[in-house]
Protein backbone atom coordinates (compact mmCIF):
# COMPACT_ATOMS: atom_id res chain seq x y z
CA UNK A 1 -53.69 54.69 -36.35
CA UNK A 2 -54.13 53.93 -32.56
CA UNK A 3 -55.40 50.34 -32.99
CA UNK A 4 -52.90 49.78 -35.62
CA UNK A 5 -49.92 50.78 -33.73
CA UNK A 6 -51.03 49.05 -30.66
CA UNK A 7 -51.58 45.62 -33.11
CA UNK A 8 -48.23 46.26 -33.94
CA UNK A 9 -47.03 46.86 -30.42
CA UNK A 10 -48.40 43.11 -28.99
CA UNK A 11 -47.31 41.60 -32.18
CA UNK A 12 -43.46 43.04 -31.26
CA UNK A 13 -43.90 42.10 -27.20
CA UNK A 14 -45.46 38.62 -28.10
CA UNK A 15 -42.08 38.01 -30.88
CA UNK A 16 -40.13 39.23 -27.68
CA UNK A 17 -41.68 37.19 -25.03
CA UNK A 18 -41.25 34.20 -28.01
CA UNK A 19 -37.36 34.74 -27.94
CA UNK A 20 -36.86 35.27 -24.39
CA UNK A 21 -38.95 32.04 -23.54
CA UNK A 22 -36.75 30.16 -26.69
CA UNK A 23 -33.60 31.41 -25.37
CA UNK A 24 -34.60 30.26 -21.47
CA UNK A 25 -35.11 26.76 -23.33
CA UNK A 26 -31.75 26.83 -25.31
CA UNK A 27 -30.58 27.47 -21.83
CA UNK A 28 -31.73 25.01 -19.77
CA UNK A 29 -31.13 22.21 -22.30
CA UNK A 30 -27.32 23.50 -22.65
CA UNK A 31 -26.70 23.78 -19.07
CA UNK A 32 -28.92 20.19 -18.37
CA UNK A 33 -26.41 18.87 -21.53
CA UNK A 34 -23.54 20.27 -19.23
CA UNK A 35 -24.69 18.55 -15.84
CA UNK A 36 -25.28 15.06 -18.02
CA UNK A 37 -21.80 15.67 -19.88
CA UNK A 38 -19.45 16.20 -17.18
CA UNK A 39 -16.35 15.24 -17.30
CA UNK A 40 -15.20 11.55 -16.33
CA UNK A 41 -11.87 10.91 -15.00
CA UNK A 42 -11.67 7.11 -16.03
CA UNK A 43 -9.83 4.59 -12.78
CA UNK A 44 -8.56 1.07 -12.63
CA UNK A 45 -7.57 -0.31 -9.92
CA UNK A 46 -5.20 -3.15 -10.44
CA UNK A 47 -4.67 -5.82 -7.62
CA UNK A 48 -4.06 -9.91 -7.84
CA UNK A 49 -6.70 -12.46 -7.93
CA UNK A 50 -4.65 -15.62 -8.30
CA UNK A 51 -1.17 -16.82 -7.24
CA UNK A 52 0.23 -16.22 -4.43
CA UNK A 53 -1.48 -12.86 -3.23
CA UNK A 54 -4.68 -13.81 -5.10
CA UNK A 55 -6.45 -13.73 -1.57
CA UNK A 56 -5.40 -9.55 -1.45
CA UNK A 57 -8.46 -8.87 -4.50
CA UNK A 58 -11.47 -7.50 -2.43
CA UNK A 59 -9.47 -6.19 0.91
CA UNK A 60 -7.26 -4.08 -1.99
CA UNK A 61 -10.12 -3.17 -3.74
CA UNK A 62 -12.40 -2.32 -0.64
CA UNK A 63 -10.25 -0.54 0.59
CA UNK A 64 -9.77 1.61 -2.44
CA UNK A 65 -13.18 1.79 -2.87
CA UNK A 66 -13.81 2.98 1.13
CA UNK A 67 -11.63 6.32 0.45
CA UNK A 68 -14.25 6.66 -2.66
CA UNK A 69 -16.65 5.90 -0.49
CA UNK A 70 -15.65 8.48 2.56
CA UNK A 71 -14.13 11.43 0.29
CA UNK A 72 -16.11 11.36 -3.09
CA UNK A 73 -19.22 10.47 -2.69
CA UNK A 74 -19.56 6.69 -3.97
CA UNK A 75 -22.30 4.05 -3.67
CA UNK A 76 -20.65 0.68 -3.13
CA UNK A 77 -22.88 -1.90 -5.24
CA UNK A 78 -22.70 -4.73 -2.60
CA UNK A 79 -20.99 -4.13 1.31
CA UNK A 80 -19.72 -7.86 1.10
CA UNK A 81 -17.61 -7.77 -2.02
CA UNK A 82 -16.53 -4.46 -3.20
CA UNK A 83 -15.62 -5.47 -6.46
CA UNK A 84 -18.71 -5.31 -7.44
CA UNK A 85 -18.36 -2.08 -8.08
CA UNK A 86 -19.59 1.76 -6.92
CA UNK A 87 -21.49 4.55 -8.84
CA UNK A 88 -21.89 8.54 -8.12
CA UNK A 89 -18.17 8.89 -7.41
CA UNK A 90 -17.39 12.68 -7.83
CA UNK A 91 -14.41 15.05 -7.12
CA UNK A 92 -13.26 18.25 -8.83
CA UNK A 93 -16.21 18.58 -10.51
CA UNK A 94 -15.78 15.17 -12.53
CA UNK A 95 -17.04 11.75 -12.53
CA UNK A 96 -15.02 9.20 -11.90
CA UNK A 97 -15.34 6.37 -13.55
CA UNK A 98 -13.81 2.55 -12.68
CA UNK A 99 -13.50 1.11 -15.74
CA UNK A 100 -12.32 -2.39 -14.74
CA UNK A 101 -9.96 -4.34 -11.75
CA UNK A 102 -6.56 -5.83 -12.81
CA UNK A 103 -6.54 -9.50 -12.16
CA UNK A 104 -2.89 -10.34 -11.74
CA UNK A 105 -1.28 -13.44 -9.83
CA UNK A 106 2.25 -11.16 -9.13
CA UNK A 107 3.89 -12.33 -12.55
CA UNK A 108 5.27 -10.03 -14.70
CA UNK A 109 3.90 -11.21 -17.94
CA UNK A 110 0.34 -11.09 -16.36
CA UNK A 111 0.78 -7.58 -15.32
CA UNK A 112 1.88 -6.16 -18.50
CA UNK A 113 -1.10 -7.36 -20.23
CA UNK A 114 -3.37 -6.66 -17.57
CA UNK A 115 -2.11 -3.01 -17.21
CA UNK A 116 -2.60 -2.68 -20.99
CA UNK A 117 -5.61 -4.11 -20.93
CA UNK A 118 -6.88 -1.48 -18.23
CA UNK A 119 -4.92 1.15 -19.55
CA UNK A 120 -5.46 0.77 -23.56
CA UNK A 121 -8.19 -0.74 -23.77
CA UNK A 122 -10.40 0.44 -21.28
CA UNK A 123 -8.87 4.07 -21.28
CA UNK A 124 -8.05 4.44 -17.74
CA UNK A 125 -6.44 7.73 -17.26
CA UNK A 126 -5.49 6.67 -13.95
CA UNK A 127 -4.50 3.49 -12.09
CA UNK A 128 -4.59 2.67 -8.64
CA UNK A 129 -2.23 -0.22 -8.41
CA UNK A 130 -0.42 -3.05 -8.59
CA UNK A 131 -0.19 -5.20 -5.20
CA UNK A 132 3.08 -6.89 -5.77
CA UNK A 133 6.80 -5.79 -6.14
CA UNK A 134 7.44 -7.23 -10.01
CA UNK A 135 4.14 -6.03 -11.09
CA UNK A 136 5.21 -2.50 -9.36
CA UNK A 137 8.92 -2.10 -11.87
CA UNK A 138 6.55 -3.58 -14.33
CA UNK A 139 4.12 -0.76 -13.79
CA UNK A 140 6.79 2.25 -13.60
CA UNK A 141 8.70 1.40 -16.63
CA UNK A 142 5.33 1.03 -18.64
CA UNK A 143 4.40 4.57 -17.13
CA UNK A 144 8.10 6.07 -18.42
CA UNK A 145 6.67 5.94 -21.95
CA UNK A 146 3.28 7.04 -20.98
CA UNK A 147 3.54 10.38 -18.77
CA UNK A 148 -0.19 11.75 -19.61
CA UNK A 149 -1.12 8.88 -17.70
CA UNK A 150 -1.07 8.79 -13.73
CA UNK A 151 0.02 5.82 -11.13
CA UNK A 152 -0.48 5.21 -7.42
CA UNK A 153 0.97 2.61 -6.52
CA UNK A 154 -1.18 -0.04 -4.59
CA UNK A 155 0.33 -1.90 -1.94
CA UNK A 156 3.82 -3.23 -3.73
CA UNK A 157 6.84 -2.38 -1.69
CA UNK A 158 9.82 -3.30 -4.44
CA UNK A 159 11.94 -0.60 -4.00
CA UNK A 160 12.76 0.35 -7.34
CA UNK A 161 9.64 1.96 -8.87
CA UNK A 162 10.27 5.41 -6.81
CA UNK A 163 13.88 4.88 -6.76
CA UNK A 164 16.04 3.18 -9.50
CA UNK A 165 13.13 4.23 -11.93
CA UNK A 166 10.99 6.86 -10.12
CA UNK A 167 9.02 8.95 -13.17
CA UNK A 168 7.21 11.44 -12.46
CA UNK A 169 3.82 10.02 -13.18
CA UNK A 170 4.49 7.67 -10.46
CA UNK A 171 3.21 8.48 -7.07
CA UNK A 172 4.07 6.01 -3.61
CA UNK A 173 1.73 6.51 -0.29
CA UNK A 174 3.41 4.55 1.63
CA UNK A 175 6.81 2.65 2.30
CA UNK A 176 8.62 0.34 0.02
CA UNK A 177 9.24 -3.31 1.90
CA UNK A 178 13.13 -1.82 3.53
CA UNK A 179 11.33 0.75 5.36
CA UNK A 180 8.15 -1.46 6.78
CA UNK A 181 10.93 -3.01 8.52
CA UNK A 182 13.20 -0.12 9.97
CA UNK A 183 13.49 -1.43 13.87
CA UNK A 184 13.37 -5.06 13.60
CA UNK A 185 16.89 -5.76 12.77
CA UNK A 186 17.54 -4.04 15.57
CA UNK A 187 15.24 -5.56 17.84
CA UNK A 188 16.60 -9.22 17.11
CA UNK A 189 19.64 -7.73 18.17
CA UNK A 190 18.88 -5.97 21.25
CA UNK A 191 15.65 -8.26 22.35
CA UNK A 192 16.84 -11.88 21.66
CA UNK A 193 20.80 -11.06 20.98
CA UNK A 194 21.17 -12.90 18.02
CA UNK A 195 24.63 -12.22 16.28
CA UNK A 196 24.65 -14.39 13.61
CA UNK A 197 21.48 -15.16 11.77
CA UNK A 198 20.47 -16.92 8.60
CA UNK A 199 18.06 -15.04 5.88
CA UNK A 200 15.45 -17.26 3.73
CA UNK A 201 13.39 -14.52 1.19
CA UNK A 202 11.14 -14.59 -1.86
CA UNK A 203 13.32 -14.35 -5.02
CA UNK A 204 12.02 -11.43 -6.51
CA UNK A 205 12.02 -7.91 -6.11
CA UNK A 206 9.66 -7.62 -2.66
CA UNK A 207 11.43 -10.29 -0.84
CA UNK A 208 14.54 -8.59 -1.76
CA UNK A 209 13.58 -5.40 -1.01
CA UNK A 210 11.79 -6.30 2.36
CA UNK A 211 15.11 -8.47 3.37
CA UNK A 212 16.99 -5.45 2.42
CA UNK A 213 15.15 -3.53 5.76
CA UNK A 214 16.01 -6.24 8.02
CA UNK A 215 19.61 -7.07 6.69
CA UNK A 216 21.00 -3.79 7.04
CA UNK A 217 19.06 -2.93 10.14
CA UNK A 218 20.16 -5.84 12.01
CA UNK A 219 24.01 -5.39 10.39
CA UNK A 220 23.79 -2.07 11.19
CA UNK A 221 23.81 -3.32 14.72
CA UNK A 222 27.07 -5.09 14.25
CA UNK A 223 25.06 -9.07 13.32
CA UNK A 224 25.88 -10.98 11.17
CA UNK A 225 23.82 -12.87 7.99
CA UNK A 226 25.60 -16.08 7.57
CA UNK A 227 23.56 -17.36 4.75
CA UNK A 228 20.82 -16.07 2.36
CA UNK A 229 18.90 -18.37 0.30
CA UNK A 230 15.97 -17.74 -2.05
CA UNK A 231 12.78 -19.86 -3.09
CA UNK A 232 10.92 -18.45 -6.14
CA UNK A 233 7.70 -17.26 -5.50
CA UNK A 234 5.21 -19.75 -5.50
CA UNK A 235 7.13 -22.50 -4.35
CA UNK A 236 5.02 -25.55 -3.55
CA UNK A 237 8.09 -27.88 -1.99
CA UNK A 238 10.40 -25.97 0.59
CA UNK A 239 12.37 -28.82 1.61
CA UNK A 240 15.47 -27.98 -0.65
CA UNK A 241 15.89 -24.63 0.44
CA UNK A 242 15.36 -25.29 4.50
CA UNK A 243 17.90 -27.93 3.78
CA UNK A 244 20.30 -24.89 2.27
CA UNK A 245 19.57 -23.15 5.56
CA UNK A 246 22.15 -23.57 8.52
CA UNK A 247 20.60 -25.75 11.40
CA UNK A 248 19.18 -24.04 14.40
CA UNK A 249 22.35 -24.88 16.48
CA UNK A 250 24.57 -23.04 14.34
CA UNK A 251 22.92 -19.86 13.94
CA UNK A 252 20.79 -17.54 16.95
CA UNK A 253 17.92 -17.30 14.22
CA UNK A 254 16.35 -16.57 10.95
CA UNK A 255 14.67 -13.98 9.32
CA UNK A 256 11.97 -15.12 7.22
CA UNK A 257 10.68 -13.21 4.41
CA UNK A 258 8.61 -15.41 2.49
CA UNK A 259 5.33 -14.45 2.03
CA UNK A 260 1.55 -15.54 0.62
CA UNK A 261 1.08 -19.16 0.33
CA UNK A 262 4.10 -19.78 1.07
CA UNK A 263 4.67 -18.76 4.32
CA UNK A 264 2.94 -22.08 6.48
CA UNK A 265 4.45 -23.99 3.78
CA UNK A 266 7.77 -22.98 4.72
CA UNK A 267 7.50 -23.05 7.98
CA UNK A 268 5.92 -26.61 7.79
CA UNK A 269 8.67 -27.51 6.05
CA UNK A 270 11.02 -26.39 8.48
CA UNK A 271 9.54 -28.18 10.93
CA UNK A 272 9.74 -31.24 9.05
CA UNK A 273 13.30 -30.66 9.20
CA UNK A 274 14.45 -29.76 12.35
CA UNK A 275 11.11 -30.25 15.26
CA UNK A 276 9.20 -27.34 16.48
CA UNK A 277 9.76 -23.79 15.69
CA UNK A 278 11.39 -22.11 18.92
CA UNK A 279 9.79 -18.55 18.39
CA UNK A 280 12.77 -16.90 20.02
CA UNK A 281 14.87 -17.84 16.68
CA UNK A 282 12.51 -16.69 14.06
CA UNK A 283 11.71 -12.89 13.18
CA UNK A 284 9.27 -12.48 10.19
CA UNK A 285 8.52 -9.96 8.05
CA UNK A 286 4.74 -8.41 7.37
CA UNK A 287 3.74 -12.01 6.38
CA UNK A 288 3.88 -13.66 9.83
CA UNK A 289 0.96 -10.91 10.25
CA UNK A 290 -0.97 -9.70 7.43
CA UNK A 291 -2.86 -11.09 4.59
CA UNK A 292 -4.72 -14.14 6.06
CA UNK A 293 -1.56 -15.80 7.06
CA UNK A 294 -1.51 -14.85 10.81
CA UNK A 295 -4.05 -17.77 12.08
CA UNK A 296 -1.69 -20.74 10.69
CA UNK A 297 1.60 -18.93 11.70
CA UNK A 298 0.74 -17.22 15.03
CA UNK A 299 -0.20 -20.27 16.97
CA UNK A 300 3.39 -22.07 16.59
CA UNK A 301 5.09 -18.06 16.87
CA UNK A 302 3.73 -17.10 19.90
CA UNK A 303 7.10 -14.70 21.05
CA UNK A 304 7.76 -13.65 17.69
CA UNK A 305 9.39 -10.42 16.54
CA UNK A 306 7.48 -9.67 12.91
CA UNK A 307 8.40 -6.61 10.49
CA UNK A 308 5.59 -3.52 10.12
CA UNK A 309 3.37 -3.27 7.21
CA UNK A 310 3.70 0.95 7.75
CA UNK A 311 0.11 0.16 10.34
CA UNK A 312 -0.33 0.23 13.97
CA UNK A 313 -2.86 -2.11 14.69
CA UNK A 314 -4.86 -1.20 18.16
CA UNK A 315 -3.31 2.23 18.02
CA UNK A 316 -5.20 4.85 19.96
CA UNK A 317 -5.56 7.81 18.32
CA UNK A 318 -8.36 10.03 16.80
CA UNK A 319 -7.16 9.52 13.22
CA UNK A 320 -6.52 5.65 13.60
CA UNK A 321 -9.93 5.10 15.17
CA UNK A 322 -11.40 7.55 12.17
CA UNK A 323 -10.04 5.22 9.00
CA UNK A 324 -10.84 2.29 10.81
CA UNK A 325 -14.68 3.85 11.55
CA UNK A 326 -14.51 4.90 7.73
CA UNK A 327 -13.44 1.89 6.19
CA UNK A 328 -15.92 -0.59 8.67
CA UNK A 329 -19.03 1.69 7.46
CA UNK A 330 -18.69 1.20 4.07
CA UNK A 331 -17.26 -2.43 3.53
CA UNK A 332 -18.29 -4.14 7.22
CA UNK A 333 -16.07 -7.20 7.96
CA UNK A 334 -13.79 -6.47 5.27
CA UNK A 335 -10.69 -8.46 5.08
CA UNK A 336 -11.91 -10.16 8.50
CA UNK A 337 -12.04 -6.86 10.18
CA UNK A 338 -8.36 -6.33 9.79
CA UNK A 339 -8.43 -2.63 8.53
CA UNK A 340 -4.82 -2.28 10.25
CA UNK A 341 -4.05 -4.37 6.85
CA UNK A 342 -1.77 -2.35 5.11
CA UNK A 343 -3.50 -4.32 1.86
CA UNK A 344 -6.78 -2.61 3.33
CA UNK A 345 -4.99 0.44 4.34
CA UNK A 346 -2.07 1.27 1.50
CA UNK A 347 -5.07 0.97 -1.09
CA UNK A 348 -7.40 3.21 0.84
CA UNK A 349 -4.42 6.20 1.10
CA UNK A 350 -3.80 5.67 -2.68
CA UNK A 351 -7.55 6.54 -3.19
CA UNK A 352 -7.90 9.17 -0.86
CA UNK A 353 -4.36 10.99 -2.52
CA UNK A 354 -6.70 10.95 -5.93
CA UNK A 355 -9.79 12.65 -4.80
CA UNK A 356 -7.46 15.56 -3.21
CA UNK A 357 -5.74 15.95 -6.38
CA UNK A 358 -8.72 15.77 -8.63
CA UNK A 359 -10.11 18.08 -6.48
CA UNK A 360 -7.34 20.73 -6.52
CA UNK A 361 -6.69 20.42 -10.62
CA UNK A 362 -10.72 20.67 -10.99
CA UNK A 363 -10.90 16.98 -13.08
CA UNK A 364 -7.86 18.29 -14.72
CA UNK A 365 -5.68 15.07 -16.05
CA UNK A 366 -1.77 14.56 -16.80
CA UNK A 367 0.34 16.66 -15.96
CA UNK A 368 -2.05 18.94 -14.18
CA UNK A 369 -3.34 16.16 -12.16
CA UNK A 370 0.22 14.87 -11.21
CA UNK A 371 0.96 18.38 -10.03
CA UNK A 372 -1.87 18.60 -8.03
CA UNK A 373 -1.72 15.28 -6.20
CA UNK A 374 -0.94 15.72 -2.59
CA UNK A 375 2.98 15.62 -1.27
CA UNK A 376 1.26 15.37 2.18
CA UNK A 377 -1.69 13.17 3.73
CA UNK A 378 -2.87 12.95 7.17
CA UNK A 379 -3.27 9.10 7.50
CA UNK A 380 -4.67 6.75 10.09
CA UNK A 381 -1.48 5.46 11.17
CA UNK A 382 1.21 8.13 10.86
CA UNK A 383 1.83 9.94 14.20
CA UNK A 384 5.22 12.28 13.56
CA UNK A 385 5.13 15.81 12.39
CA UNK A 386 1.24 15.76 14.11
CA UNK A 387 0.23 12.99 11.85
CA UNK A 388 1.05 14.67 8.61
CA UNK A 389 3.25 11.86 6.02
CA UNK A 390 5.39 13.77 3.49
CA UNK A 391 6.69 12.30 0.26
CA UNK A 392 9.86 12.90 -0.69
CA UNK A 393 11.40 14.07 -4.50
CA UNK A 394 10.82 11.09 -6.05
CA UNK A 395 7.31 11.14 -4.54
CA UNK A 396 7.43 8.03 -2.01
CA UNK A 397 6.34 8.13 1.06
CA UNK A 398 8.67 8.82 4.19
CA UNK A 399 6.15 6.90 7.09
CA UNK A 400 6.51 6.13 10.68
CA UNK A 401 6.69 2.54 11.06
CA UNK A 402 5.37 0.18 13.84
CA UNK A 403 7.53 -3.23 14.83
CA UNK A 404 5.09 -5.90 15.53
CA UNK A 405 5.03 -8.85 18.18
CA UNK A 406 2.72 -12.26 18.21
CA UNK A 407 1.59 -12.80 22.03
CA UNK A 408 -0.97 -14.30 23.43
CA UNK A 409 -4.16 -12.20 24.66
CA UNK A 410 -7.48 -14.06 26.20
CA UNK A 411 -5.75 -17.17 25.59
CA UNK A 412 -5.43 -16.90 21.85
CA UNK A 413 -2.47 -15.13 19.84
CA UNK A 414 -3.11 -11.53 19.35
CA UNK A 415 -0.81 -9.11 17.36
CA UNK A 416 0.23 -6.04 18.93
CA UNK A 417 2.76 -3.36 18.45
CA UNK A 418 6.05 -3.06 20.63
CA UNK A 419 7.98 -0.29 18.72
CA UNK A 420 8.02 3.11 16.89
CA UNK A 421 10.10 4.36 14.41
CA UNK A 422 9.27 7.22 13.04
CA UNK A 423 9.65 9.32 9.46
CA UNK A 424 11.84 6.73 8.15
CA UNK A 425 12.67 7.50 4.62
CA UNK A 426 13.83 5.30 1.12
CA UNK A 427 17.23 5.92 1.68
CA UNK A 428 16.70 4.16 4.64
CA UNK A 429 19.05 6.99 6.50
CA UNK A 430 21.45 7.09 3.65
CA UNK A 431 22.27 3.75 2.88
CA UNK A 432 20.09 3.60 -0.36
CA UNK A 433 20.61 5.72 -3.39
CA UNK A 434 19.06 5.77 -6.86
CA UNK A 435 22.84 5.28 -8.08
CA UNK A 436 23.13 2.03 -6.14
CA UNK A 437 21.83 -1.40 -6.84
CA UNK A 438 18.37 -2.06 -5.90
CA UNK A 439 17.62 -4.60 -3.72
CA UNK A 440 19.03 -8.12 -4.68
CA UNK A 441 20.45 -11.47 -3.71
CA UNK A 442 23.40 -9.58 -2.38
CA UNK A 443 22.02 -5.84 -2.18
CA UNK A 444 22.76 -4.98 0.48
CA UNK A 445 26.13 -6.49 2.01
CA UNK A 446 26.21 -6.69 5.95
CA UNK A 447 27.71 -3.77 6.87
CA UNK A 448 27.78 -1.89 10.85
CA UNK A 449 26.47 1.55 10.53
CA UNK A 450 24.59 4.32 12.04
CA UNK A 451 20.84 4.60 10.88
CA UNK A 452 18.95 7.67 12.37
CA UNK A 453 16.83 5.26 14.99
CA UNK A 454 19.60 2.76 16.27
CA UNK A 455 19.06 3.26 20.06
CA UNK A 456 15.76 5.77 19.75
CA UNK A 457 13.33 3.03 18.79
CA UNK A 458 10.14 4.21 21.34
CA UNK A 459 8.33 1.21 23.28
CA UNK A 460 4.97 0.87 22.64
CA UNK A 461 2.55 -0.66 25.40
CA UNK A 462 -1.16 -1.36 25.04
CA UNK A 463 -1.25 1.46 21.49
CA UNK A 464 0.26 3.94 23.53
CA UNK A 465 3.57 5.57 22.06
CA UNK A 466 5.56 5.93 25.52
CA UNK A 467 8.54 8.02 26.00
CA UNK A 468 10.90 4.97 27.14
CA UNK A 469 13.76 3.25 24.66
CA UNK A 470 13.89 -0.32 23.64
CA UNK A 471 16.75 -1.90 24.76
């Protein structure tokens, strides 16, 4: 009886030890299966690689790719072009996934079938994009009729994707092309006391929108715009429309907002026309500056007033010197070293707004995700309200911005800032409303006002915001 109950007894404790050591097994593999089978949050980031902005493809995507990089966890493939890709990208307990780069030349019919192409057929629940202002209205009326999915905007500054159209799947880091320019207008004003000048812009939603800052800025002021006149995008010959342009003895200067390849062009063209370019009669917007444009224009502009891109480059600050660190670590050289880029830098924020909401919905998507997305960031170049940006209801950025001068440093032309105008908002102190036009060939008239900066635009000497006035 003994030796048979104590058989009995290590058969039952070797059964149990059998299904304690099975179940340990079933264990591991599930919770290994879990750890291989996380969830992936699927990204595209859509930017141009032809026309006019096609030079815009890696800094956009590096920078993108840098925020990755800095805030979840990615491996960039190759330092030297970033499009090569990145692996181990994590946040909120997902993997994220980029499952392909939009290759757009800032058409319309181009970005539709690229973002379908991204969005449909690769499955990207998310997109980090587009770069220019058509491909932007493009982007937000395609998102209207697809609100599970999520869009943050690249670098386009159209106005009308956060205004006019502004879903709520659509999300805007930094200023639309009006507000980049907030101070210039009146700086043309004040600084070289023009009071009549002559507009030439980009026919298309950007240039509009961008002229829009610098028209009612500088009429705002009490200046006149004598003439506007518009070359298409892309425009190869500029002599036709510098001929539509008043001569430089009838007008105190020009604003020129015509960007990509087509800014020397222009400005050759000009000169064709009517001799040298007098730098004290032209103010530019972000393209005398940004985008590989500044070493043709700079050296016949030295003087020049030029619109912000929402940057401050040589600012000295912590957080300024911290994205710039960040984004020279992972992607060395990028973009020429120009991280002040707001193509660099506009990506990078759009990035860095996705890990914090991925992280705060836990790798949740739709409507979860778009909840959880940030309505504040602490970015390199914002310095109001102790650096922190807000967005605003329709979930676009209201940014300090940063007026810009060429000069000449070390006997070569050198960018700096000269102004600061901070938390300027869409409505551009009340002057735009989603009721009113967007930007246009005659959006907006010239019309004297009161914006909330005329006469409290803060000098800026050597990236140091100082407590005196422009005037």
């Amino acid at each position: 009886m003994r030796r048979s109950g104590l058989r009995s007894w290590h058969a039952a404790a070797l059964a149990a030890v059998g299904i304690a050591v099975g179940v340990a097994l079933i264990g591991g593999i599930s919770t290994s299966s879990a750890a291989s089978q996380a969830k992936t949050v699927r990204v595209a980031i859509m930017t141009d690689c032809k026309g006019a902005f096609g030079f815009g493809y890696e800094p956009d995507i590096g920078g993108a790719e840098a925020a990755l990089a800095r805030y979840a966890h990615g491996k960039a493939k190759n330092k030297k072009k970033p499009s090569a890709g990145m692996t181990g990208i994590t946040a909120g307990g997902a993997n994220i996934k980029i499952v392909g780069y939009g290759c757009g030349n800032d058409t319309v019919p181009l970005a539709v079938t690229e973002t379908k192409r991204l969005m449909e057929q690769a499955k990207a629940d998310v997109m980090i994009g587009p770069l220019s202002g058509d491909e932007a209205v493009s982007v937000a009326n395609y998102a209207k009729s697809h609100p599970k999915k999520t869009f943050i905007i690249g670098t386009a500054g159209s106005q009308d994707p956060t205004l006019q159209i502004a879903p709520k799947n659509v999300f805007r880091y930094h200023g639309d092309g009006a507000q980049w320019n907030a101070g210039t207008g009146e700086i043309a004003y004040r600084k070289l006391h023009w009071r009549k000048a002559a507009i030439i812009m980009d026919d298309y939603s950007f240039g509009w929108t961008s002229a829009a800052g610098l028209i009612a800025d500088y009429c705002a002021m009490g200046g006149k715009i004598t003439k506007r006149v518009f070359p298409p995008l892309n425009t190869t010959d500029y002599a036709p429309y510098i001929r539509q342009l008043p001569p430089p003895n009838s007008v105190d200067g020009y604003f020129w907002v015509v960007g990509g390849t087509g800014t020397g062009a222009s400005l050759k063209a000009y000169e064709q026309a009517y001799g040298k370019t007098n730098p004290k009669k032209f103010v530019g917007n972000l393209f005398f500056a940004f985008l590989g444009n500044f070493s043709e224009v700079a050296p016949r502009l030295v003087g020049a007033y030029v619109g912000g891109f929402g940057t401050s480059p040589g600012l000295k600050t912590k957080a300024a010197r911290a994205y710039e660190g960040n984004v020279a670590k992972i992607f060395p050289g990028l973009n020429g070293g120009n991280y002040a880029d707001g193509f660099v830098y506009n990506y990078y924020n759009a990035a860095w707004a996705l890990v914090q909401g991925l992280n705060k919905s836990h790798g949740a998507l739709g409507a979860k995700l778009q909840s959880s997305l940030p309505r504040t960031l602490r970015p390199g170049y914002q310095v109001s309200g102790h650096g922190v940006l807000h967005l605003d209801k329709n979930r676009q950025a209201i940014q300090d911005q940063w007026p810009l001068q060429i000069v000449r440093k070390g006997g070569k032309p050198a960018l700096t800032v000269v102004g600061f105008v901070p938390n300027v908002t869409q409505s551009f102190g009340g002057l735009f409303k989603k009721s009113s036009p967007p930007p246009g060939r005659t959006q907006p008239p010239c019309r004297k006002l009161k914006t909330p900066w005329q006469g409290k635009i803060r000098v800026v000497k050597n990236g140091v915001v100082t407590k005196g006035v422009i005037k």
